[in-house]
PDB file of N, CA and C in Angstrom:
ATOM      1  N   UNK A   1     -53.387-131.630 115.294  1.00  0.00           N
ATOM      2  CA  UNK A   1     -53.418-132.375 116.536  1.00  0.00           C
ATOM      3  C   UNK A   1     -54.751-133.091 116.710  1.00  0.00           C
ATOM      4  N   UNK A   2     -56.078-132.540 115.996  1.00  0.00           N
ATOM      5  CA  UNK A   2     -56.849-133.126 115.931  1.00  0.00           C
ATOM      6  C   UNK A   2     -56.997-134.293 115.653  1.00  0.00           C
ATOM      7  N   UNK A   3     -56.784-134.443 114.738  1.00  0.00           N
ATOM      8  CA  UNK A   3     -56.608-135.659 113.726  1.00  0.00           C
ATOM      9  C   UNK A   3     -55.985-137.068 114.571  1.00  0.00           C
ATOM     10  N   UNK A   4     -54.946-136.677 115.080  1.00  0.00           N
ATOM     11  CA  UNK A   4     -53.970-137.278 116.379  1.00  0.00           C
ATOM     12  C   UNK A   4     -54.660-138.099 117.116  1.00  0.00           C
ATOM     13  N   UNK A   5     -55.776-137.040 117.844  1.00  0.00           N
ATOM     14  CA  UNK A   5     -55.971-137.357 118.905  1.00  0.00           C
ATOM     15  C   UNK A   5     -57.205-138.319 118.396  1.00  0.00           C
ATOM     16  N   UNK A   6     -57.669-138.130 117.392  1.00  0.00           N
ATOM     17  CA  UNK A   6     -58.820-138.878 116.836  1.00  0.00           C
ATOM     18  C   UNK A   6     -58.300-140.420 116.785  1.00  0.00           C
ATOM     19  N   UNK A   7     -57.639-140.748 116.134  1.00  0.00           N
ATOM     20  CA  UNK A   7     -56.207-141.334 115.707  1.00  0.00           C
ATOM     21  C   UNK A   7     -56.164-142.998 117.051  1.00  0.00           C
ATOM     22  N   UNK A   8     -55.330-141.681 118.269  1.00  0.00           N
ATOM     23  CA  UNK A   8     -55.380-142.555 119.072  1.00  0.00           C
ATOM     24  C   UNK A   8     -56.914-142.935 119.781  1.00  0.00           C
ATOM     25  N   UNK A   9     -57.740-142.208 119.777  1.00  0.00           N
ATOM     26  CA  UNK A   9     -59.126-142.342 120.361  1.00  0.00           C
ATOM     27  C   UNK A   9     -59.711-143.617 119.372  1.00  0.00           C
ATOM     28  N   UNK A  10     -59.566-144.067 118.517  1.00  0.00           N
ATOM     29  CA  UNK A  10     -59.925-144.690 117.513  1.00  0.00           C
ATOM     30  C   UNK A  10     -59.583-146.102 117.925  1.00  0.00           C
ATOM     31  N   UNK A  11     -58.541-146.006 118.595  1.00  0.00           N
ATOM     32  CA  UNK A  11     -57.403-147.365 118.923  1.00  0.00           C
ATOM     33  C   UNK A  11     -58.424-148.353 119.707  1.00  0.00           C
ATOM     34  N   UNK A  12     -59.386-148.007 120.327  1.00  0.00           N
ATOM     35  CA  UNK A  12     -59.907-148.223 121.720  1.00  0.00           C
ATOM     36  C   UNK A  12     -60.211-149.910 121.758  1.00  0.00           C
ATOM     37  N   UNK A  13     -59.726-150.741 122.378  1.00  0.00           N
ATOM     38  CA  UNK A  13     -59.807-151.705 122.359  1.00  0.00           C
ATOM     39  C   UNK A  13     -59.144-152.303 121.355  1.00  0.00           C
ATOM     40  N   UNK A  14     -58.215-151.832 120.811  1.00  0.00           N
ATOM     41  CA  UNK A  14     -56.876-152.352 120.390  1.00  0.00           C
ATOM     42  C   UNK A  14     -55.460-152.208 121.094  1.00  0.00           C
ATOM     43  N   UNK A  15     -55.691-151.064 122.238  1.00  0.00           N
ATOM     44  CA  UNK A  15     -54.262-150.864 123.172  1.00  0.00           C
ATOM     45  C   UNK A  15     -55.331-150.192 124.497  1.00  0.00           C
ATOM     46  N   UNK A  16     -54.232-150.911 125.584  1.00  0.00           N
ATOM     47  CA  UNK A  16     -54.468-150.779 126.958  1.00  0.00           C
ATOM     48  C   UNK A  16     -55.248-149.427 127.221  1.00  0.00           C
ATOM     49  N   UNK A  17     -55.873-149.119 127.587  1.00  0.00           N
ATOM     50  CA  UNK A  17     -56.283-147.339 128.051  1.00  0.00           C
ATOM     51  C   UNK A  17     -55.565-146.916 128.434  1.00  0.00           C
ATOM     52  N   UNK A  18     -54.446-147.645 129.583  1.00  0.00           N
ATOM     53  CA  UNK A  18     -53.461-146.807 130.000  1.00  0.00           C
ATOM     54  C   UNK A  18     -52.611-146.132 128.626  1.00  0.00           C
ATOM     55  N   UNK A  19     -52.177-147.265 127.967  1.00  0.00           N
ATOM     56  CA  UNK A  19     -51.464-146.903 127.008  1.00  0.00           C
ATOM     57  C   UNK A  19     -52.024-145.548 126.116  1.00  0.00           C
ATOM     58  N   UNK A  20     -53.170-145.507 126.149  1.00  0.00           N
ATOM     59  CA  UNK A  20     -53.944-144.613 125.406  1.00  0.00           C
ATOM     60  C   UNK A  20     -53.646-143.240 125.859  1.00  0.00           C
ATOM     61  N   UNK A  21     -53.992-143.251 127.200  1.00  0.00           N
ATOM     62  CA  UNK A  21     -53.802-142.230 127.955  1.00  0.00           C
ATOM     63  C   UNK A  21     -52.406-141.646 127.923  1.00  0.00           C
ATOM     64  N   UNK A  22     -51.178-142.339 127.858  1.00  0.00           N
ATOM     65  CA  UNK A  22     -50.065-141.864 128.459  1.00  0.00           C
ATOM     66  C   UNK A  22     -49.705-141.140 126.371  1.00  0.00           C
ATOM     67  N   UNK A  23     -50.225-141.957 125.703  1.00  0.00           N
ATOM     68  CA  UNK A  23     -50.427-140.932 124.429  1.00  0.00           C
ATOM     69  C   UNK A  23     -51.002-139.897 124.402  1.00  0.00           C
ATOM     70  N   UNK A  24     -51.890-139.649 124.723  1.00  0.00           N
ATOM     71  CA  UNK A  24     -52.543-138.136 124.747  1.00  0.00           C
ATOM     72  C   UNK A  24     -52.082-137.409 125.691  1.00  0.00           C
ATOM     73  N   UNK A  25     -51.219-137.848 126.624  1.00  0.00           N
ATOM     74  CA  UNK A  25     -50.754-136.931 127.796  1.00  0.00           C
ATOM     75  C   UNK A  25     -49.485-137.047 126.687  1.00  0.00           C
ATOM     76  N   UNK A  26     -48.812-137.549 125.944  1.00  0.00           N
ATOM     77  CA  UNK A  26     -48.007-137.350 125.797  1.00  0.00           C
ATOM     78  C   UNK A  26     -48.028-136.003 124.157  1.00  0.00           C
ATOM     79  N   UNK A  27     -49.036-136.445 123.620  1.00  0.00           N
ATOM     80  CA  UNK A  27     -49.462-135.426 122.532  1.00  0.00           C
ATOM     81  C   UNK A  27     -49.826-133.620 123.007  1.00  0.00           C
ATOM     82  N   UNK A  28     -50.513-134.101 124.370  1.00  0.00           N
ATOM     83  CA  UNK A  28     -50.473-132.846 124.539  1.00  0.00           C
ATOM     84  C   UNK A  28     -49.437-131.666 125.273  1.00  0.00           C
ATOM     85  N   UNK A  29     -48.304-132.641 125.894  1.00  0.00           N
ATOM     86  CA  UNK A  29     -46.846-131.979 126.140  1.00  0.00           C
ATOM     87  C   UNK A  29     -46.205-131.194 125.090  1.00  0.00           C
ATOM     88  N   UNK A  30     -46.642-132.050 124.178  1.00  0.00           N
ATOM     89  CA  UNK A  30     -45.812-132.030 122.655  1.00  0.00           C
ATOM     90  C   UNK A  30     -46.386-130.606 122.230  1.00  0.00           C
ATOM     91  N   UNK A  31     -47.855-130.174 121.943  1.00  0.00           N
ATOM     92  CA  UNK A  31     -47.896-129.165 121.510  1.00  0.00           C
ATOM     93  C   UNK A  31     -48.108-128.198 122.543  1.00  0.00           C
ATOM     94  N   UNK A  32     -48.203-128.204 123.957  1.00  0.00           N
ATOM     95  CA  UNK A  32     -47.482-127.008 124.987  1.00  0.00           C
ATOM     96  C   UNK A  32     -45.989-126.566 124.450  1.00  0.00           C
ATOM     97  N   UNK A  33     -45.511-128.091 124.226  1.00  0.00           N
ATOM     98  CA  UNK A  33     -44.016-127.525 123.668  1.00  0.00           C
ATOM     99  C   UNK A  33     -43.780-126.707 122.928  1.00  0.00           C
ATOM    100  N   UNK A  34     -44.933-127.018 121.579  1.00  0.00           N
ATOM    101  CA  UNK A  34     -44.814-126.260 120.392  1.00  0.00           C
ATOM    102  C   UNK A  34     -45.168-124.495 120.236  1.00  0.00           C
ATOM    103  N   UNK A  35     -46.326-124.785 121.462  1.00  0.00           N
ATOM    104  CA  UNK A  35     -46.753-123.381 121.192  1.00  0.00           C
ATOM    105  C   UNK A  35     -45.805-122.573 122.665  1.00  0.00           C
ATOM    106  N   UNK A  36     -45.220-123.245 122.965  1.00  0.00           N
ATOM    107  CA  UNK A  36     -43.997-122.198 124.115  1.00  0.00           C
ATOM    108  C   UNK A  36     -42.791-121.581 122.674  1.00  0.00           C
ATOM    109  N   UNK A  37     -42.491-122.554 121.583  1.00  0.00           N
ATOM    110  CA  UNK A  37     -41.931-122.289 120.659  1.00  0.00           C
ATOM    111  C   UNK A  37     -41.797-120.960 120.023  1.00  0.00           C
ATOM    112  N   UNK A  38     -43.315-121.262 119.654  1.00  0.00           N
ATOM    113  CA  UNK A  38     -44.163-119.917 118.966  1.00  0.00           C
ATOM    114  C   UNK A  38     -43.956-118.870 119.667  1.00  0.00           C
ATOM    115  N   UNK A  39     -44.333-118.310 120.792  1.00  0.00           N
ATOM    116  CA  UNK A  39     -44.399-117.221 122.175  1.00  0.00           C
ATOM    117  C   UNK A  39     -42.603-116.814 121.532  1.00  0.00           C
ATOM    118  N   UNK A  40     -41.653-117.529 122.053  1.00  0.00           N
ATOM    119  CA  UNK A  40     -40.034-117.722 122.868  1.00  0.00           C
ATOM    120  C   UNK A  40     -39.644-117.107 121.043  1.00  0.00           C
ATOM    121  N   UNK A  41     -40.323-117.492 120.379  1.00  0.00           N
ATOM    122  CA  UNK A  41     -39.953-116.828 118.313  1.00  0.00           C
ATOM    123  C   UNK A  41     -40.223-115.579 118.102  1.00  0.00           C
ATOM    124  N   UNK A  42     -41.278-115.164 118.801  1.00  0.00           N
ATOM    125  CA  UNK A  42     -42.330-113.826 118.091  1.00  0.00           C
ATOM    126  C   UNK A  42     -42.799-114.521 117.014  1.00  0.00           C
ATOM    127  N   UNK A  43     -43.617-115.420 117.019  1.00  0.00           N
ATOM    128  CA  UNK A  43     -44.218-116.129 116.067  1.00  0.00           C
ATOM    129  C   UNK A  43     -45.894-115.192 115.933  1.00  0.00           C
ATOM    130  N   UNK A  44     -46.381-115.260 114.807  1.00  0.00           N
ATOM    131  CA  UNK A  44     -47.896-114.948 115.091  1.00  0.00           C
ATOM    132  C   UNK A  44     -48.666-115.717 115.683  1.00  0.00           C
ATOM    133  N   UNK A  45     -49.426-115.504 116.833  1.00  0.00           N
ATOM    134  CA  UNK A  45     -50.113-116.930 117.311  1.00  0.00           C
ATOM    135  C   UNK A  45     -51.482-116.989 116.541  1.00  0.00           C
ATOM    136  N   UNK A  46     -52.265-116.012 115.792  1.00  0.00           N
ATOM    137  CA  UNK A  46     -53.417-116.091 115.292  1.00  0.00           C
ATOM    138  C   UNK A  46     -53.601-117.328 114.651  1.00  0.00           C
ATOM    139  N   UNK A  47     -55.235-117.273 114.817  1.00  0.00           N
ATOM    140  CA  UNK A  47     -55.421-118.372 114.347  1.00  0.00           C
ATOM    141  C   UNK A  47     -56.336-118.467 112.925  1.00  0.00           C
ATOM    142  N   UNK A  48     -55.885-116.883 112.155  1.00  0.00           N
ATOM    143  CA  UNK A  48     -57.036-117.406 111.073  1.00  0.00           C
ATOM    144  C   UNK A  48     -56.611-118.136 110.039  1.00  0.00           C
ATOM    145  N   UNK A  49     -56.806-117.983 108.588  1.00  0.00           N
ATOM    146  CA  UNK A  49     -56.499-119.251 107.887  1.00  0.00           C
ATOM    147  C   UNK A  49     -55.491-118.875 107.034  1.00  0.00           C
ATOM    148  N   UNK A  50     -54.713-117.628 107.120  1.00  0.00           N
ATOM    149  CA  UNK A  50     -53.622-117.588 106.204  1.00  0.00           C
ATOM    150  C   UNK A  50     -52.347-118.077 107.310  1.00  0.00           C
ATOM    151  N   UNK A  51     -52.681-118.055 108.479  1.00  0.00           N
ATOM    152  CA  UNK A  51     -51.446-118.298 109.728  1.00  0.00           C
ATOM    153  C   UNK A  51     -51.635-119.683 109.758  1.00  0.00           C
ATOM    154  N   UNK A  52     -52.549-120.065 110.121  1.00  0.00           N
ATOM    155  CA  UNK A  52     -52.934-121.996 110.271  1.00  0.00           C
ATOM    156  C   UNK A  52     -52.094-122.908 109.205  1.00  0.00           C
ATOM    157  N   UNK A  53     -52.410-121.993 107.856  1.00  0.00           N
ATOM    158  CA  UNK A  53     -51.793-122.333 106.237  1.00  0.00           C
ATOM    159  C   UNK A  53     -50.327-122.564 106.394  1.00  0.00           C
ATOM    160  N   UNK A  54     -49.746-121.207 106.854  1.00  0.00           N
ATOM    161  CA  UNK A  54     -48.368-121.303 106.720  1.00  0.00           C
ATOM    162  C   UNK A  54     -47.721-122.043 107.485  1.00  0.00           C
ATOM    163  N   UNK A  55     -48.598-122.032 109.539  1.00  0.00           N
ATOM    164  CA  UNK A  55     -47.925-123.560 109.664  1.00  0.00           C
ATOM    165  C   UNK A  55     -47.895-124.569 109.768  1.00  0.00           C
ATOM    166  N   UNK A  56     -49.133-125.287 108.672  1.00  0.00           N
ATOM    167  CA  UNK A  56     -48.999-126.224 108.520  1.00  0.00           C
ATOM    168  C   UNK A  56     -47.888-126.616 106.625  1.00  0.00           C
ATOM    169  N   UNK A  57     -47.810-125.559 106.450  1.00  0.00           N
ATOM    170  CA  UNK A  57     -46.481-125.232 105.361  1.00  0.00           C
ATOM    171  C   UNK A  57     -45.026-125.517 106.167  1.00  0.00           C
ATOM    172  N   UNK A  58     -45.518-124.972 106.891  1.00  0.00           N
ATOM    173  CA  UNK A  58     -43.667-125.183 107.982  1.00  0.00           C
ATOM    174  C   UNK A  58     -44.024-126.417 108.164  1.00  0.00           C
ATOM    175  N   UNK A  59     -44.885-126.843 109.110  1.00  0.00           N
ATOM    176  CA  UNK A  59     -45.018-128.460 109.620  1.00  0.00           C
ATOM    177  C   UNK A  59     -44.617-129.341 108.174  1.00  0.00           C
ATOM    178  N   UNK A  60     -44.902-129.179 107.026  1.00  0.00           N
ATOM    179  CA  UNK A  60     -44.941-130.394 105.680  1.00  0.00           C
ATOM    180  C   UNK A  60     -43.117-130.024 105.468  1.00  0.00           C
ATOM    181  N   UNK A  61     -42.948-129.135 106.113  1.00  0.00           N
ATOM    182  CA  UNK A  61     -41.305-128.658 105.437  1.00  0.00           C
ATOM    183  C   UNK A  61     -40.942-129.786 106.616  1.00  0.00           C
ATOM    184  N   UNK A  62     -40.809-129.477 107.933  1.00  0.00           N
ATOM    185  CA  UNK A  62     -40.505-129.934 108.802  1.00  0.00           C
ATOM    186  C   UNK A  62     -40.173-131.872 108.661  1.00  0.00           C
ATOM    187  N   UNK A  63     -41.462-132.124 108.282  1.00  0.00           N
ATOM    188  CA  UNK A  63     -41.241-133.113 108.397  1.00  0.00           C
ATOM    189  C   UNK A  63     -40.629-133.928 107.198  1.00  0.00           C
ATOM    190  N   UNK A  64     -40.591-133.313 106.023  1.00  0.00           N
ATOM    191  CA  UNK A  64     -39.998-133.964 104.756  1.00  0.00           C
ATOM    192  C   UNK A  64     -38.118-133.664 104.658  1.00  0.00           C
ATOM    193  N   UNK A  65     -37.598-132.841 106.041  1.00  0.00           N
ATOM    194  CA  UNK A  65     -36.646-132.566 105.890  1.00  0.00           C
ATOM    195  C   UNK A  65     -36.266-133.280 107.942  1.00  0.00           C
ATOM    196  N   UNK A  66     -36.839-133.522 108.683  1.00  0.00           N
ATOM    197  CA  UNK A  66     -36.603-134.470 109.993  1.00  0.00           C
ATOM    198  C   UNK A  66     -35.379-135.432 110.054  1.00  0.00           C
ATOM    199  N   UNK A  67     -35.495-136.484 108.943  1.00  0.00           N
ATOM    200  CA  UNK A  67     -34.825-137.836 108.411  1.00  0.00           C
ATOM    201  C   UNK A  67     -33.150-136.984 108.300  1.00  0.00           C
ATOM    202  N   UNK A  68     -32.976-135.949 107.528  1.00  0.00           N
ATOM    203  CA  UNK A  68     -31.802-135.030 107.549  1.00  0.00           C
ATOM    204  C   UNK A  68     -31.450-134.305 109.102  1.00  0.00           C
ATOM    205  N   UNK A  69     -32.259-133.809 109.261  1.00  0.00           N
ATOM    206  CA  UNK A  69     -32.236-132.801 110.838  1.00  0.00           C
ATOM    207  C   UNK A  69     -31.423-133.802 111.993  1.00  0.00           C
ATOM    208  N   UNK A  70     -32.135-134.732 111.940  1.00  0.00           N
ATOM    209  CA  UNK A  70     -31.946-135.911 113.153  1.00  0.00           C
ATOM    210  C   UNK A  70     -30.383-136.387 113.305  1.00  0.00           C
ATOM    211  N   UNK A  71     -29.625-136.926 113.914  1.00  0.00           N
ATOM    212  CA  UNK A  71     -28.485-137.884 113.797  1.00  0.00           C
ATOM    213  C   UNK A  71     -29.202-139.421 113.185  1.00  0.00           C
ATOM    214  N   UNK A  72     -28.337-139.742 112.932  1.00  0.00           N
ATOM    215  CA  UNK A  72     -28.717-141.013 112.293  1.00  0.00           C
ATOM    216  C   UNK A  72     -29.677-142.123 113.332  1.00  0.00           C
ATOM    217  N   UNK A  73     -28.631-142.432 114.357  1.00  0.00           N
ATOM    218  CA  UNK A  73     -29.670-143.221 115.378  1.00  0.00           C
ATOM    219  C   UNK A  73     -30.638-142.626 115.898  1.00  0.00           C
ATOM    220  N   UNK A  74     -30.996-141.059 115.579  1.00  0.00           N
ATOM    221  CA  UNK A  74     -31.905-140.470 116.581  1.00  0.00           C
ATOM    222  C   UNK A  74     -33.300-141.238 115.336  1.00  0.00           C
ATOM    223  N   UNK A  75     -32.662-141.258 114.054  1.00  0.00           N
ATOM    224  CA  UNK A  75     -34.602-140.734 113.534  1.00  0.00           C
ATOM    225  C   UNK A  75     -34.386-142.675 113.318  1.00  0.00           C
ATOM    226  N   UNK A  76     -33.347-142.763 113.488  1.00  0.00           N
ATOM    227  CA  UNK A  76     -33.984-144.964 113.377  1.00  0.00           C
ATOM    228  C   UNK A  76     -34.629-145.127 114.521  1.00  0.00           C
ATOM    229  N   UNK A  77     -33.988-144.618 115.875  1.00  0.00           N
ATOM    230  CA  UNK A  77     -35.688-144.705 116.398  1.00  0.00           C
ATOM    231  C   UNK A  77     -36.428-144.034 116.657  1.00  0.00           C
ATOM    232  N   UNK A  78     -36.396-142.935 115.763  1.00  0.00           N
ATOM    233  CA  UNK A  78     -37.774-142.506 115.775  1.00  0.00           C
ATOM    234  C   UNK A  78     -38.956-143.468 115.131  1.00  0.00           C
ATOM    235  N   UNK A  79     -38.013-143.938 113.970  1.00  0.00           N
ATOM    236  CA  UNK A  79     -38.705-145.050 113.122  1.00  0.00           C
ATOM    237  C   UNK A  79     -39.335-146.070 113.850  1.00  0.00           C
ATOM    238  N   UNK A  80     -38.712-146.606 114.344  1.00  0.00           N
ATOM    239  CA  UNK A  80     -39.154-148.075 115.448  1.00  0.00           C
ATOM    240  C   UNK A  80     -40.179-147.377 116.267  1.00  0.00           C
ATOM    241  N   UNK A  81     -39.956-146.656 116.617  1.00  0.00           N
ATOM    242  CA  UNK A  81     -41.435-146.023 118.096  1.00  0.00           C
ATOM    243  C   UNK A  81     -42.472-146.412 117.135  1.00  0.00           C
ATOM    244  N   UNK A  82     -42.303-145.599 115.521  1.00  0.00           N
ATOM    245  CA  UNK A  82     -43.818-145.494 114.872  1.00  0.00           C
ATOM    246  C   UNK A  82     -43.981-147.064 114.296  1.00  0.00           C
ATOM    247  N   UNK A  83     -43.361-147.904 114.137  1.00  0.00           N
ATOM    248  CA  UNK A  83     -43.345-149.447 114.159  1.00  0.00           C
ATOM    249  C   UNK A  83     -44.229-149.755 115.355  1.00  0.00           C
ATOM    250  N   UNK A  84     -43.561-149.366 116.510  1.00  0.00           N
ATOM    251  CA  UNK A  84     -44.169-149.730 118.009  1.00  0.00           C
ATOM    252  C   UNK A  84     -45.602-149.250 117.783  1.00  0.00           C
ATOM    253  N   UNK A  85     -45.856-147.834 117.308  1.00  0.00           N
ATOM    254  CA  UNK A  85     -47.660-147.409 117.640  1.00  0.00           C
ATOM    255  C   UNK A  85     -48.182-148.007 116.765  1.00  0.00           C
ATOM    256  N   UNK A  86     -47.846-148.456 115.734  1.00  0.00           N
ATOM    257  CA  UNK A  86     -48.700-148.870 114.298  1.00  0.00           C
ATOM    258  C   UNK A  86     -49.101-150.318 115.177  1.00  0.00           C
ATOM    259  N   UNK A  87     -48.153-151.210 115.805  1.00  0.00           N
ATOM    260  CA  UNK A  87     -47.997-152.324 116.188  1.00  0.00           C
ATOM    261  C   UNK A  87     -49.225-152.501 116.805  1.00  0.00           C
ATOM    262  N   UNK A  88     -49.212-151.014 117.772  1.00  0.00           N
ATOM    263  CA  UNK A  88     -50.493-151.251 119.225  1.00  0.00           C
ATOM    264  C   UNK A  88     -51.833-150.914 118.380  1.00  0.00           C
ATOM    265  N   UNK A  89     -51.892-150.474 117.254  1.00  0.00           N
ATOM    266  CA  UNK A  89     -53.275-149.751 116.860  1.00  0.00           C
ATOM    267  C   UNK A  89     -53.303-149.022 116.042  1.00  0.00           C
ATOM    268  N   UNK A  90     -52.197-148.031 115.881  1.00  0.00           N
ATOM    269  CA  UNK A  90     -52.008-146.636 115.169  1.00  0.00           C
ATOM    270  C   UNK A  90     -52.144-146.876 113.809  1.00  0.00           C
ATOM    271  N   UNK A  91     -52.704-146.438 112.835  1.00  0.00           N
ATOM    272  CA  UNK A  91     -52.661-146.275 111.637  1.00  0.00           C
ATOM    273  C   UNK A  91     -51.402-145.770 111.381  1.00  0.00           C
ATOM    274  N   UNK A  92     -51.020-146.207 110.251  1.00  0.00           N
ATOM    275  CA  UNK A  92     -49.526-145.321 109.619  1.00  0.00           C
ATOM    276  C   UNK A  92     -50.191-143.917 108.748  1.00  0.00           C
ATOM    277  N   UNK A  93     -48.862-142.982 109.192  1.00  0.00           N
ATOM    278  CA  UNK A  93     -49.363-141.698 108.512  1.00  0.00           C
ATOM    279  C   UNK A  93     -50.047-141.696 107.005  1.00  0.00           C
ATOM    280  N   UNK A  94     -50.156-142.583 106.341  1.00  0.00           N
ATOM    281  CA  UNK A  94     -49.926-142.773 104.915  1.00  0.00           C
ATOM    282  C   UNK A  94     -52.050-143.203 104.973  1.00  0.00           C
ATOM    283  N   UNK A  95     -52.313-143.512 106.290  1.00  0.00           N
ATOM    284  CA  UNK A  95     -53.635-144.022 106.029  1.00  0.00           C
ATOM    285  C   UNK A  95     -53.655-145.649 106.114  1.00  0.00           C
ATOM    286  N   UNK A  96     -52.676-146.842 105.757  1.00  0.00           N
ATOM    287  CA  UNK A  96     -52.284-147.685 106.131  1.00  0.00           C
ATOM    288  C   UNK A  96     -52.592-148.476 107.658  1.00  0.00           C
TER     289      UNK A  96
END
């Protein structure tokens, strides 16, 4: 999430502040979400580096298998949103 937030902080004077803002309010819903996840699982919440490891192991699973998970129109726009942030500023995940 770091990285994220760096990400959009980076944008600054390439997209509105508002716009900026309603991203990081919106990044940080996202991982309240995630870690209500964790709690609602019996997940481990620790944070040392063999737990961090594994989920960011789940997260690389997660997302190389999303494109399948999704309905079809759900992940085309998912696609277009990240068209839309790249558009305002966002780097593409790739570094791009």
């Amino acid at each position: 999430m770091r990285a994220i937030r760096k990400k959009i902080s980076a944008a600054d004077n390439k997209m509105p502040t508002t716009r900026q803002y309603e991203l990081l309010i919106s990044l940080e819903k996202a991982l309240a979400g995630l870690c209500r996840q964790v709690v609602e699982q019996g997940l481990p919440i620790d944070l040392d580096k063999k737990s961090v490891k594994k989920y960011r192991q789940r997260l690389g699973t997660f997302r190389t298998h999303l494109g399948e998970l999704l309905p079809a129109e759900e992940w085309r726009l998912c696609k277009e949103v990240a068209d839309v942030l790249v558009g305002e500023g966002l780097p593409r995940r790739d570094g791009s």
